[in-house]
N, C-alpha and C. Protein backbone atom coordinates (compact mmCIF):
# COMPACT_ATOMS: atom_id res chain seq x y z
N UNK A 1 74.50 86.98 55.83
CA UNK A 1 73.84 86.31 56.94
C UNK A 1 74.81 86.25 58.11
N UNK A 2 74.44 86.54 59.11
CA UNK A 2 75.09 86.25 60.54
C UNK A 2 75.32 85.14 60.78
N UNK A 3 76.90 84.90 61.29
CA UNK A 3 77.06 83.28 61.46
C UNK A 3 76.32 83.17 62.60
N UNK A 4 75.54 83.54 63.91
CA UNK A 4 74.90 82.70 64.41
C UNK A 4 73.49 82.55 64.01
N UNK A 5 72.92 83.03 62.97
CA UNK A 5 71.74 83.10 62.65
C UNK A 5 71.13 81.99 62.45
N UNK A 6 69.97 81.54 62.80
CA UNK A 6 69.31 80.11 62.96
C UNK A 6 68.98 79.68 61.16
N UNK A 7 69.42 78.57 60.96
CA UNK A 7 69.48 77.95 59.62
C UNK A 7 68.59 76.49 59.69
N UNK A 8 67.94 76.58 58.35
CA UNK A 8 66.73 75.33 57.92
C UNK A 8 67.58 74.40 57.24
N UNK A 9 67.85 73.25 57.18
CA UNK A 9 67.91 72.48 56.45
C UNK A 9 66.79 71.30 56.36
N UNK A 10 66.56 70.61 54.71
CA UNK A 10 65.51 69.65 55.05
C UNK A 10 66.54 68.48 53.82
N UNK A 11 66.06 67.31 54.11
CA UNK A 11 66.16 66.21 52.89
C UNK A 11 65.71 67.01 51.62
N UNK A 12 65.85 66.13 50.85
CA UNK A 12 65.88 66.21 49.53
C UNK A 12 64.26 66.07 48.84
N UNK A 13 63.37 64.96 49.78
CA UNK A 13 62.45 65.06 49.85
C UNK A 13 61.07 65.67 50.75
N UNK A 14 61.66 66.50 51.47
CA UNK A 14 61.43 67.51 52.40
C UNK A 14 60.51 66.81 53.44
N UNK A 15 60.73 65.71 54.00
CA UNK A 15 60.21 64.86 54.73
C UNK A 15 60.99 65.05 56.11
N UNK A 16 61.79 65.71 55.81
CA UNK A 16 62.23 65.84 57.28
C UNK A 16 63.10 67.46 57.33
N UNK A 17 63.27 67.98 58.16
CA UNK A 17 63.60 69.72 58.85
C UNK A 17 64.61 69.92 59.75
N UNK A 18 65.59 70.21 59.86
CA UNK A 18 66.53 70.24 60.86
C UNK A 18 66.59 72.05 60.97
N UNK A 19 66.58 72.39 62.37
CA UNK A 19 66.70 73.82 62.55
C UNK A 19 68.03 74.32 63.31
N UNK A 20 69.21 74.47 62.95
CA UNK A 20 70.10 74.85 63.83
C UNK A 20 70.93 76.29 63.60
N UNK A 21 71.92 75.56 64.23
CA UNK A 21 73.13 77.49 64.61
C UNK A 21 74.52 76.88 64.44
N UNK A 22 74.80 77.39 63.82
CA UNK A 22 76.82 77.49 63.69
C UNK A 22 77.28 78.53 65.06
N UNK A 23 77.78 77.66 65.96
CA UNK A 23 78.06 78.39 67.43
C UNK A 23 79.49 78.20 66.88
N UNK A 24 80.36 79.18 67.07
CA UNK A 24 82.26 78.87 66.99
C UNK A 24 81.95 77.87 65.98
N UNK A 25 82.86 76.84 65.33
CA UNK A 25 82.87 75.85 64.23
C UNK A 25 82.22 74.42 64.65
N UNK A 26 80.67 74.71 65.27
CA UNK A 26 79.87 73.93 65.68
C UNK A 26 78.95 74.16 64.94
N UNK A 27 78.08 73.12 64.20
CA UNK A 27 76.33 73.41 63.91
C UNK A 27 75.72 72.84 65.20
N UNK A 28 75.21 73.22 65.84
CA UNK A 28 74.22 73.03 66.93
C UNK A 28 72.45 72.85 65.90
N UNK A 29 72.21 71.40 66.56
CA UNK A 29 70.75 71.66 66.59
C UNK A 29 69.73 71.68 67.10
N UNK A 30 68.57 72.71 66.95
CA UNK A 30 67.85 72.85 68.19
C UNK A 30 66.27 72.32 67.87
N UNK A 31 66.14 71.43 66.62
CA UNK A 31 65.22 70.79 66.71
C UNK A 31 65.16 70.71 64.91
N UNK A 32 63.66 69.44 65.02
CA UNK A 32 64.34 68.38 63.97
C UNK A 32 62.33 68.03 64.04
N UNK A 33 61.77 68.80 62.88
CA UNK A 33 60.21 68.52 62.31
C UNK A 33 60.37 67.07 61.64
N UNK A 34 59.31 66.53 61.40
CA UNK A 34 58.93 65.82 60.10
C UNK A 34 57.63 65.89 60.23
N UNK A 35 57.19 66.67 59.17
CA UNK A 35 55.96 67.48 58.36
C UNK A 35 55.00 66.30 58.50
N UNK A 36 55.22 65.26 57.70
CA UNK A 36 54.03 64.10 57.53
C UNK A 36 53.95 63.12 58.48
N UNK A 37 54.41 63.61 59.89
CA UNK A 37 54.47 62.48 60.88
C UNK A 37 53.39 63.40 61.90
N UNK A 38 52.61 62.43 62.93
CA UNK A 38 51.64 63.28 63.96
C UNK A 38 51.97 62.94 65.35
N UNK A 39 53.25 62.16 65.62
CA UNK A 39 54.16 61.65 66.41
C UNK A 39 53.50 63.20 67.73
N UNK A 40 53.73 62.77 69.32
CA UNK A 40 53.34 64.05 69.97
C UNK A 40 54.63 64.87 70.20
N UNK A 41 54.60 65.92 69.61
CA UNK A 41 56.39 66.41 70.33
C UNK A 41 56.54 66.53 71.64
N UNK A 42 58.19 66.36 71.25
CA UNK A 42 58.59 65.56 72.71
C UNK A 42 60.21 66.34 72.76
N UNK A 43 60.66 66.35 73.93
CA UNK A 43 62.52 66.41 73.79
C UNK A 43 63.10 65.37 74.47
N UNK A 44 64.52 65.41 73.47
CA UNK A 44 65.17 64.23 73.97
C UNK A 44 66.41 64.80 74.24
N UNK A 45 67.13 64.28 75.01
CA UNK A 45 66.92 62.68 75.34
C UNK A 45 65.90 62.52 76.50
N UNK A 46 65.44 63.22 76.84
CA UNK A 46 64.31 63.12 78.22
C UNK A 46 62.94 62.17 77.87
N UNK A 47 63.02 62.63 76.57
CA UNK A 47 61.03 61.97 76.25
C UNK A 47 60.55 62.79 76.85
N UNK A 48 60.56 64.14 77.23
CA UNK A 48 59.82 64.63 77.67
C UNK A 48 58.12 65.01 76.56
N UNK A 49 57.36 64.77 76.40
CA UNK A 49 56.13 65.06 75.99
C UNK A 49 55.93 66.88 75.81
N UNK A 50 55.47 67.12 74.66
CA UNK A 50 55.58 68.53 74.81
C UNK A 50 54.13 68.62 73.83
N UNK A 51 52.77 68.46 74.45
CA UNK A 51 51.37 68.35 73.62
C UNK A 51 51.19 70.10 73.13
N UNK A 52 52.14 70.95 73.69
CA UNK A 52 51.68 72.64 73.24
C UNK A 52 51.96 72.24 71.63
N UNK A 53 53.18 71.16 71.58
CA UNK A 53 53.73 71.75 70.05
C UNK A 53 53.51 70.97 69.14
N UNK A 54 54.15 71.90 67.52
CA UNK A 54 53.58 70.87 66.58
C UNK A 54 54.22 69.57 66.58
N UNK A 55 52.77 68.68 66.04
CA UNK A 55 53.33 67.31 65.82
C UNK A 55 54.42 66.65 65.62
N UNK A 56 54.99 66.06 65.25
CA UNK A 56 56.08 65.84 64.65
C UNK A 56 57.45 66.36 64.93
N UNK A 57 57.64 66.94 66.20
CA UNK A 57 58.26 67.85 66.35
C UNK A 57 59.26 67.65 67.48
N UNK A 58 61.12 67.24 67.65
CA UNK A 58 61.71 66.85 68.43
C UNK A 58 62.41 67.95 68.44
N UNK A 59 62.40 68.68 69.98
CA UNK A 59 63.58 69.57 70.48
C UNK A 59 64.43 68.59 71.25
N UNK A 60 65.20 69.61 71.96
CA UNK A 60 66.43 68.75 72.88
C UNK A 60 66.44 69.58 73.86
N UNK A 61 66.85 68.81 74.97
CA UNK A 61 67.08 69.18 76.24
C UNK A 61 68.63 70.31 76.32
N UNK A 62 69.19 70.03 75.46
CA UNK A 62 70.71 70.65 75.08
C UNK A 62 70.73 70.34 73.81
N UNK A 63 71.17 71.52 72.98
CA UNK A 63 71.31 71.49 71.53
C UNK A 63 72.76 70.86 71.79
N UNK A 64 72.70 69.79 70.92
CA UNK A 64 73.87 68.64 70.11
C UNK A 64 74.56 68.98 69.31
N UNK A 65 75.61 68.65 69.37
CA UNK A 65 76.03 69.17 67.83
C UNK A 65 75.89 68.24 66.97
N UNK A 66 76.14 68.41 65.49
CA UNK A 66 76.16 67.68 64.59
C UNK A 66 76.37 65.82 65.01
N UNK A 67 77.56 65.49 65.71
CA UNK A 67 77.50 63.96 66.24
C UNK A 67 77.10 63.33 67.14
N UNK A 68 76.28 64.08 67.92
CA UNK A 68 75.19 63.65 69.18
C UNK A 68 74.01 63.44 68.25
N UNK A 69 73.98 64.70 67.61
CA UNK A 69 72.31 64.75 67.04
C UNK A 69 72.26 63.15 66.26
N UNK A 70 73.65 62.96 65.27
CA UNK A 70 73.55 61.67 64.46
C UNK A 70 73.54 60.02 66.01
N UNK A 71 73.83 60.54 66.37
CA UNK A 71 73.31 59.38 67.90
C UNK A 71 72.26 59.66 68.45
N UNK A 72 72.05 60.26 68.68
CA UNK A 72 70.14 60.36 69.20
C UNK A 72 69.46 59.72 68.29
N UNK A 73 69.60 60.31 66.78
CA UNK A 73 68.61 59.73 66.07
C UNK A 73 69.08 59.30 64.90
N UNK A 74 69.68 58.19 64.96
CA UNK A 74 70.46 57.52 63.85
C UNK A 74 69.50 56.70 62.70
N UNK A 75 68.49 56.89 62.54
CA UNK A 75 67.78 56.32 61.73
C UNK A 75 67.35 58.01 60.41
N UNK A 76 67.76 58.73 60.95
CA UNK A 76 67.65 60.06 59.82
C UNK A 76 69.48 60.77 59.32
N UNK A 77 69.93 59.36 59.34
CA UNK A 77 71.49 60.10 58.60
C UNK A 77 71.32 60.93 57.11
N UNK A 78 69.70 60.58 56.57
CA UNK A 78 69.70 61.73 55.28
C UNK A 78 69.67 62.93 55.65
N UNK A 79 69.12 63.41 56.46
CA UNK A 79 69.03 64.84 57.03
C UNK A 79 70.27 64.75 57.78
N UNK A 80 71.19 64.33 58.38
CA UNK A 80 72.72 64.55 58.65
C UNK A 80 72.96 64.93 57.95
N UNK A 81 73.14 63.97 56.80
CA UNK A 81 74.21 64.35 55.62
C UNK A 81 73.75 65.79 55.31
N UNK A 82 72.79 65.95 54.91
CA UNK A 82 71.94 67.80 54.38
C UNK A 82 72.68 68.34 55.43
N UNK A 83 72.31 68.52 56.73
CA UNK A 83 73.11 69.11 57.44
C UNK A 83 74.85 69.45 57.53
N UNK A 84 74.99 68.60 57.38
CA UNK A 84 76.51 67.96 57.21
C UNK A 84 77.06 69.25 56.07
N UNK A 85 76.38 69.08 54.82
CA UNK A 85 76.51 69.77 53.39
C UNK A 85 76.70 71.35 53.62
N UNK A 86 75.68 71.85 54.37
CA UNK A 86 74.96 73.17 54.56
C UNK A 86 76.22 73.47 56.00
N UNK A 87 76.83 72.61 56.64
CA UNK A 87 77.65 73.52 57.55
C UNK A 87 78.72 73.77 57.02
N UNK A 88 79.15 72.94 56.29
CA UNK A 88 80.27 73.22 55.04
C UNK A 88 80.22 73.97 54.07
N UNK A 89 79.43 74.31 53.61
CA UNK A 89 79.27 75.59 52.89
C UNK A 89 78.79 76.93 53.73
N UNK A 90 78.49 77.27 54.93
CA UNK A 90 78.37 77.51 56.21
C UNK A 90 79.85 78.45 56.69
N UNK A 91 80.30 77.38 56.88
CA UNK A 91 81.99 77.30 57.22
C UNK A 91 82.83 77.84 56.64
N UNK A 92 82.70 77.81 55.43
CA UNK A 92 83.75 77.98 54.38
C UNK A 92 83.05 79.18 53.07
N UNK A 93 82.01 79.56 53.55
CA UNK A 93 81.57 80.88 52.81
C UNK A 93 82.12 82.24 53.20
N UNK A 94 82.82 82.82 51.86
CA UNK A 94 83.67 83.59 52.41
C UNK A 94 83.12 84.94 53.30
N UNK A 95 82.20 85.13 53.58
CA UNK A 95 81.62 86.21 54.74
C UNK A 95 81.37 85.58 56.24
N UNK A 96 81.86 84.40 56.10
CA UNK A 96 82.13 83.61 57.58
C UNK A 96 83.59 83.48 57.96
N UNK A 97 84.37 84.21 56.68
CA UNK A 97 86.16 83.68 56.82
C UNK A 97 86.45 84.49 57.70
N UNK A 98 87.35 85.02 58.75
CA UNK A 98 87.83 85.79 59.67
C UNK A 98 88.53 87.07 58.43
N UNK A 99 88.56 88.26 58.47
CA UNK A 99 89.17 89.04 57.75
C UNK A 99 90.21 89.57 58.29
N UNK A 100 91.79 89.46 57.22
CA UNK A 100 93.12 89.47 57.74
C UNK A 100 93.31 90.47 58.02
N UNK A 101 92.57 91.45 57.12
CA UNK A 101 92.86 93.13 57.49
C UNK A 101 92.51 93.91 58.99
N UNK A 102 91.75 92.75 59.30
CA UNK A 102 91.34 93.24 61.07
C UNK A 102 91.93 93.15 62.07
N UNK A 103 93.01 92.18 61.96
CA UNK A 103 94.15 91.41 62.89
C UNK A 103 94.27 92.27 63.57
């Protein structure tokens, strides 16, 4: 997989979706479902209202990284943590390691 290739993570109970990118040793995320909610999507931090898209559905005005995203919306630190998990194994998978022989 391409390290910038766009990556899913969800909870454990798949109640919630985080969609982001490993930019340089950043997870960036560029938006954040929850399936069983009919909430109108919107981006934040603007509130902007976004009725084209699906329900439940928060983009961002600027993808966050990992400790903005946990301040915007600090009431979903379970899907952090998932996130959190998945950039670390992300990070540290060896087809993401820099190869010495290329120097």
């Amino acid at each position: 997989m391409r390290r910038d290739a766009l990556r899913t993570t969800q909870t454990r109970d798949g109640r919630k979706v985080a969609v982001w990118q490993l930019v340089r040793s950043s997870a960036r995320i560029l938006r954040v479902q929850f399936p069983c909610e009919s909430f109108t999507a919107h981006r934040l931090p603007s509130r902007t209202p976004l009725p084209g898209a699906q329900p439940g559905t928060i983009l961002f005005d600027a993808s966050p990284d990992l400790a903005d995203a946990r301040e915007l919306l600090p009431r979903d630190s379970d899907l952090w943590d998932a996130v959190q998990h998945d950039y670390w194994g992300a990070v540290l998978s060896p087809k993401n390691l820099p190869n010495p022989l290329e120097a």
